[in-house]
N, C-alpha and C. Protein backbone atom coordinates (compact mmCIF):
# COMPACT_ATOMS: atom_id res chain seq x y z
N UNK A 1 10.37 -12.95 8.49
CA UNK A 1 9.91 -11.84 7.66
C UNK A 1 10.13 -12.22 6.20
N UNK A 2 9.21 -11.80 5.55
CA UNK A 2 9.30 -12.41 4.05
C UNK A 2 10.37 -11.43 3.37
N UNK A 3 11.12 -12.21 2.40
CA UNK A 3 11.78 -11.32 1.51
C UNK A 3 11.38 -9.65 0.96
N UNK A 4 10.18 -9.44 0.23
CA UNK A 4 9.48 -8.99 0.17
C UNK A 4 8.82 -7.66 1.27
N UNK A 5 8.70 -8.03 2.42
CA UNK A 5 8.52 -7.16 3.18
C UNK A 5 9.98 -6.47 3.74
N UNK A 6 11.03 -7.16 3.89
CA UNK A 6 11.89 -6.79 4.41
C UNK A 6 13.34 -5.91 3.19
N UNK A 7 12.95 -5.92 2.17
CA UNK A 7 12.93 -5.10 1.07
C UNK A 7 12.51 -3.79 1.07
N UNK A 8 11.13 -4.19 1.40
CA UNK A 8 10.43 -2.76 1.68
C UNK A 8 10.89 -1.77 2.63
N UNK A 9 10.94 -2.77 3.51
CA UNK A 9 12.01 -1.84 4.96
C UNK A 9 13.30 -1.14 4.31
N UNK A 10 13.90 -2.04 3.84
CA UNK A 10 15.00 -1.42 3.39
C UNK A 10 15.03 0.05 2.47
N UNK A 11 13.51 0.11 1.40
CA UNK A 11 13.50 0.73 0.22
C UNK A 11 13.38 2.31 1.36
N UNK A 12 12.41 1.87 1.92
CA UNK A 12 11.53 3.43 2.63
C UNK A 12 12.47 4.62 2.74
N UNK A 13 13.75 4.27 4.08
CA UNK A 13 14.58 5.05 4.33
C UNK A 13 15.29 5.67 3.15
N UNK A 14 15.55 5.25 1.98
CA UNK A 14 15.99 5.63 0.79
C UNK A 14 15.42 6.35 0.27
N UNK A 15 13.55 6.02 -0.35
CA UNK A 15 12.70 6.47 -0.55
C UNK A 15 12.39 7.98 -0.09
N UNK A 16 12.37 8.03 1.30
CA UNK A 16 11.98 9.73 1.60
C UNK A 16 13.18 10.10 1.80
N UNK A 17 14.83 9.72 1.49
CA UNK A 17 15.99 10.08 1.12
C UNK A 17 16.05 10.89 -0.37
N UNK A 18 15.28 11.00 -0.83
CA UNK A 18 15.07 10.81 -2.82
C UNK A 18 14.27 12.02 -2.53
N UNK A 19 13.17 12.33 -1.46
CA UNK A 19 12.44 13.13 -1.54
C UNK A 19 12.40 14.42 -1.07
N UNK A 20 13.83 14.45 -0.22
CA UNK A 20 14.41 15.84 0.29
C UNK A 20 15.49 16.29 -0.77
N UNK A 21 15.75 15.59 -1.64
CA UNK A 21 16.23 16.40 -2.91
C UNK A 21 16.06 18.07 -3.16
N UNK A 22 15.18 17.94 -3.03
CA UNK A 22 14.95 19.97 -3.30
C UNK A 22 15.31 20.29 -2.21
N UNK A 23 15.13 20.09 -1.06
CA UNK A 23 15.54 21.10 0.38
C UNK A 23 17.14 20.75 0.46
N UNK A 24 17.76 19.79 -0.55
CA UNK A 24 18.92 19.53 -0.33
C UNK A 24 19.44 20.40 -1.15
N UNK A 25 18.73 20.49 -2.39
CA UNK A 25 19.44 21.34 -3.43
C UNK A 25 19.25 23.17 -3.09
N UNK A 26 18.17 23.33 -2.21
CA UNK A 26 18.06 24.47 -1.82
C UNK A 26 19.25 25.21 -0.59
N UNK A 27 19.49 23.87 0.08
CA UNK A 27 20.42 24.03 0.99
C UNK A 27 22.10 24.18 0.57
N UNK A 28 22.23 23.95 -0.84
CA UNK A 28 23.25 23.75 -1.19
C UNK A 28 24.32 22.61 -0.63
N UNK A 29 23.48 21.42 -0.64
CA UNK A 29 24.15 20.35 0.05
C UNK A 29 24.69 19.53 -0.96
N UNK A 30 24.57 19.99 -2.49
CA UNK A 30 25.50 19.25 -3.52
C UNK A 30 24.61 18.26 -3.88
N UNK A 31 24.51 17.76 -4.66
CA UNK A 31 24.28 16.72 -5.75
C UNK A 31 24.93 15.39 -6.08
N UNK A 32 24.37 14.30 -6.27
CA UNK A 32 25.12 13.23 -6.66
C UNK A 32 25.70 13.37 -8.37
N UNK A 33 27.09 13.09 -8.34
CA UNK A 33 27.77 12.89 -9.75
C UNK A 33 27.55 11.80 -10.71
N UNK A 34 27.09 11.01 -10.17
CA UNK A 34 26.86 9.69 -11.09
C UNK A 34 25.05 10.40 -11.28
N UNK A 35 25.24 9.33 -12.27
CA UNK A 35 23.59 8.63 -13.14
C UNK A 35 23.30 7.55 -13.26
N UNK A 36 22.72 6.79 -12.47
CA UNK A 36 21.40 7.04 -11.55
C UNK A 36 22.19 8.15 -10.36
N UNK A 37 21.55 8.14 -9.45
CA UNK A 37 22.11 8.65 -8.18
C UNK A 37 22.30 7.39 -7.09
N UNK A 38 23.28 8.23 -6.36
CA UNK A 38 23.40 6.53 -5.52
C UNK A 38 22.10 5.88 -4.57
N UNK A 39 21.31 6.98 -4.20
CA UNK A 39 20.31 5.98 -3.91
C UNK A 39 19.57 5.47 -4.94
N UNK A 40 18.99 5.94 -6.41
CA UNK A 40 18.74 4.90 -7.33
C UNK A 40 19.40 3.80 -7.41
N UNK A 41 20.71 3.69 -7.53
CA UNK A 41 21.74 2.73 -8.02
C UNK A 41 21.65 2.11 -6.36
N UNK A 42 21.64 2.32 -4.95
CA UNK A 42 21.44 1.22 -4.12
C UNK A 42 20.05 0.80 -4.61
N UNK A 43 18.63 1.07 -4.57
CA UNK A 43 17.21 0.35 -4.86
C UNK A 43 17.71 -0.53 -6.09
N UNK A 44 18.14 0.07 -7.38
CA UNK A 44 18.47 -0.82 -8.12
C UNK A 44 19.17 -2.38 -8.24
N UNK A 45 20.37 -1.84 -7.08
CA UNK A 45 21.21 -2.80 -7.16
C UNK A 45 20.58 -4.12 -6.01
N UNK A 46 19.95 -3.73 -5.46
CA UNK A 46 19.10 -4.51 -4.29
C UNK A 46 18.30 -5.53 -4.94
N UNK A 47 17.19 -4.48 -5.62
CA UNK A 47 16.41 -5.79 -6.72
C UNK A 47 17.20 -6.36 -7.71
N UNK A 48 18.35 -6.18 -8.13
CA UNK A 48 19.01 -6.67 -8.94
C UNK A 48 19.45 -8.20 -8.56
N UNK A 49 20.63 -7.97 -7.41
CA UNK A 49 21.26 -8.67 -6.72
C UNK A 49 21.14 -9.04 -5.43
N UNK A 50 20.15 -8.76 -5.22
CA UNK A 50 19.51 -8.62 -3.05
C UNK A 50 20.16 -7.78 -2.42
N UNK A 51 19.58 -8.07 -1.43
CA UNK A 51 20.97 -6.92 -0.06
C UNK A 51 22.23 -6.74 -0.09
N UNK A 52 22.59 -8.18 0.47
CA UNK A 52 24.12 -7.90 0.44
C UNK A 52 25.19 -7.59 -0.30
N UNK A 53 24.94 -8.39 -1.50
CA UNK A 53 25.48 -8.07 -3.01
C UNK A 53 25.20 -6.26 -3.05
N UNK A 54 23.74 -5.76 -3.31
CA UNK A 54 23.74 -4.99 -3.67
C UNK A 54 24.23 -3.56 -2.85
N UNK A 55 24.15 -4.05 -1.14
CA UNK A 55 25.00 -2.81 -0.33
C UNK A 55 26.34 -2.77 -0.65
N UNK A 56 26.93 -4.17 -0.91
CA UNK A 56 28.17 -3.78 -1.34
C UNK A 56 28.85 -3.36 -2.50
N UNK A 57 28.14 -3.38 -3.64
CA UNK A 57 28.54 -2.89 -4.60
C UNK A 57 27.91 -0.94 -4.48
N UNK A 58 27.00 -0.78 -3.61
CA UNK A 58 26.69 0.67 -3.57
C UNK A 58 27.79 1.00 -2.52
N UNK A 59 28.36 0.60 -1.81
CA UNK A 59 29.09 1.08 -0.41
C UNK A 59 30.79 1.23 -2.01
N UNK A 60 30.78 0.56 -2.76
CA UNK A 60 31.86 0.67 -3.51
C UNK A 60 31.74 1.84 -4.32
N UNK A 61 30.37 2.30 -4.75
CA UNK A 61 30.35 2.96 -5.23
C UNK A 61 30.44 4.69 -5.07
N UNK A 62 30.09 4.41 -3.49
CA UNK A 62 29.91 5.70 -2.68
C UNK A 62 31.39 6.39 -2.49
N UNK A 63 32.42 5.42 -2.42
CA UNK A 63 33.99 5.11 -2.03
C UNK A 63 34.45 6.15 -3.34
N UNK A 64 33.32 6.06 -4.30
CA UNK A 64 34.17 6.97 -5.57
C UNK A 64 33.48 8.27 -5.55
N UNK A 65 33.01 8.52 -4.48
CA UNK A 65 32.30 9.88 -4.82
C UNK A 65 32.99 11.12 -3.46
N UNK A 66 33.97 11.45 -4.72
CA UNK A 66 34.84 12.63 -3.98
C UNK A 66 34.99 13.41 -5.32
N UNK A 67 35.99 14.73 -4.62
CA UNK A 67 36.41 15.39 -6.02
C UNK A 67 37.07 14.97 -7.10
N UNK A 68 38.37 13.95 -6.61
CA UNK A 68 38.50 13.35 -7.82
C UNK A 68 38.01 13.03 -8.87
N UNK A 69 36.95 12.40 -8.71
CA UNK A 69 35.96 11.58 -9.28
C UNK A 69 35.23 12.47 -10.42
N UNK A 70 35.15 12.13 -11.98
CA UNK A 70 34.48 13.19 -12.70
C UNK A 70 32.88 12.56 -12.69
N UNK A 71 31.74 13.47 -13.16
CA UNK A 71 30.51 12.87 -13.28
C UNK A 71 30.34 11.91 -14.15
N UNK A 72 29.97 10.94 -14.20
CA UNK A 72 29.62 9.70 -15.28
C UNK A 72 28.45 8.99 -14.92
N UNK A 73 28.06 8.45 -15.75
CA UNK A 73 26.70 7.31 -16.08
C UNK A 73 27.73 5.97 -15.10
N UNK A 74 26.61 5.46 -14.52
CA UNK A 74 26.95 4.17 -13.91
C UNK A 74 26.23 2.99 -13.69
N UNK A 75 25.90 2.33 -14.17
CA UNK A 75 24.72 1.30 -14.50
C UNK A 75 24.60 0.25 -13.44
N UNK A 76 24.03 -0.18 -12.80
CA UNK A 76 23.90 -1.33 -12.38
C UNK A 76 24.58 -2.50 -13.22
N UNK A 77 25.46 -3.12 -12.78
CA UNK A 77 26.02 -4.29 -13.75
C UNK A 77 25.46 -5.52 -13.23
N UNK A 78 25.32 -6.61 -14.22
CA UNK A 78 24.97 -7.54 -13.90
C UNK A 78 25.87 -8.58 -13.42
């Protein structure tokens, strides 16, 4: 499977993840605290750094999303 296609696979499930946003926010299922949101910041970090790199720096990132945690900007790093 080409890089490329198997990217795509990856993006989709995320993709119509992004798109229940309103029935999430209607549901009162809460909001992501960071900026991007973590599924921006996984697509991002994917084309950034590929898969693995980039699941693991989103799986790190997910690790900070509790109450503790205040809202902040979080960038994809290079």
């Amino acid at each position: 499977m080409s890089k490329e296609l198997f990217l795509l696979a990856l993006t989709i499930p995320v993709k119509l993840w992004q798109k229940t946003s309103i029935l999430r926010s209607a549901l009162n299922l809460g909001s992501c605290r960071f900026y991007p949101s973590c599924s921006e910041y996984f697509l991002q970090a994917v084309e950034k750094h590929g898969f693995l790199k980039g699941f693991l720096m989103t799986l790190k990132r997910l690790s900070m999303c509790q109450p503790s945690y205040s809202c902040e900007v979080d960038e994809v790093r290079n």
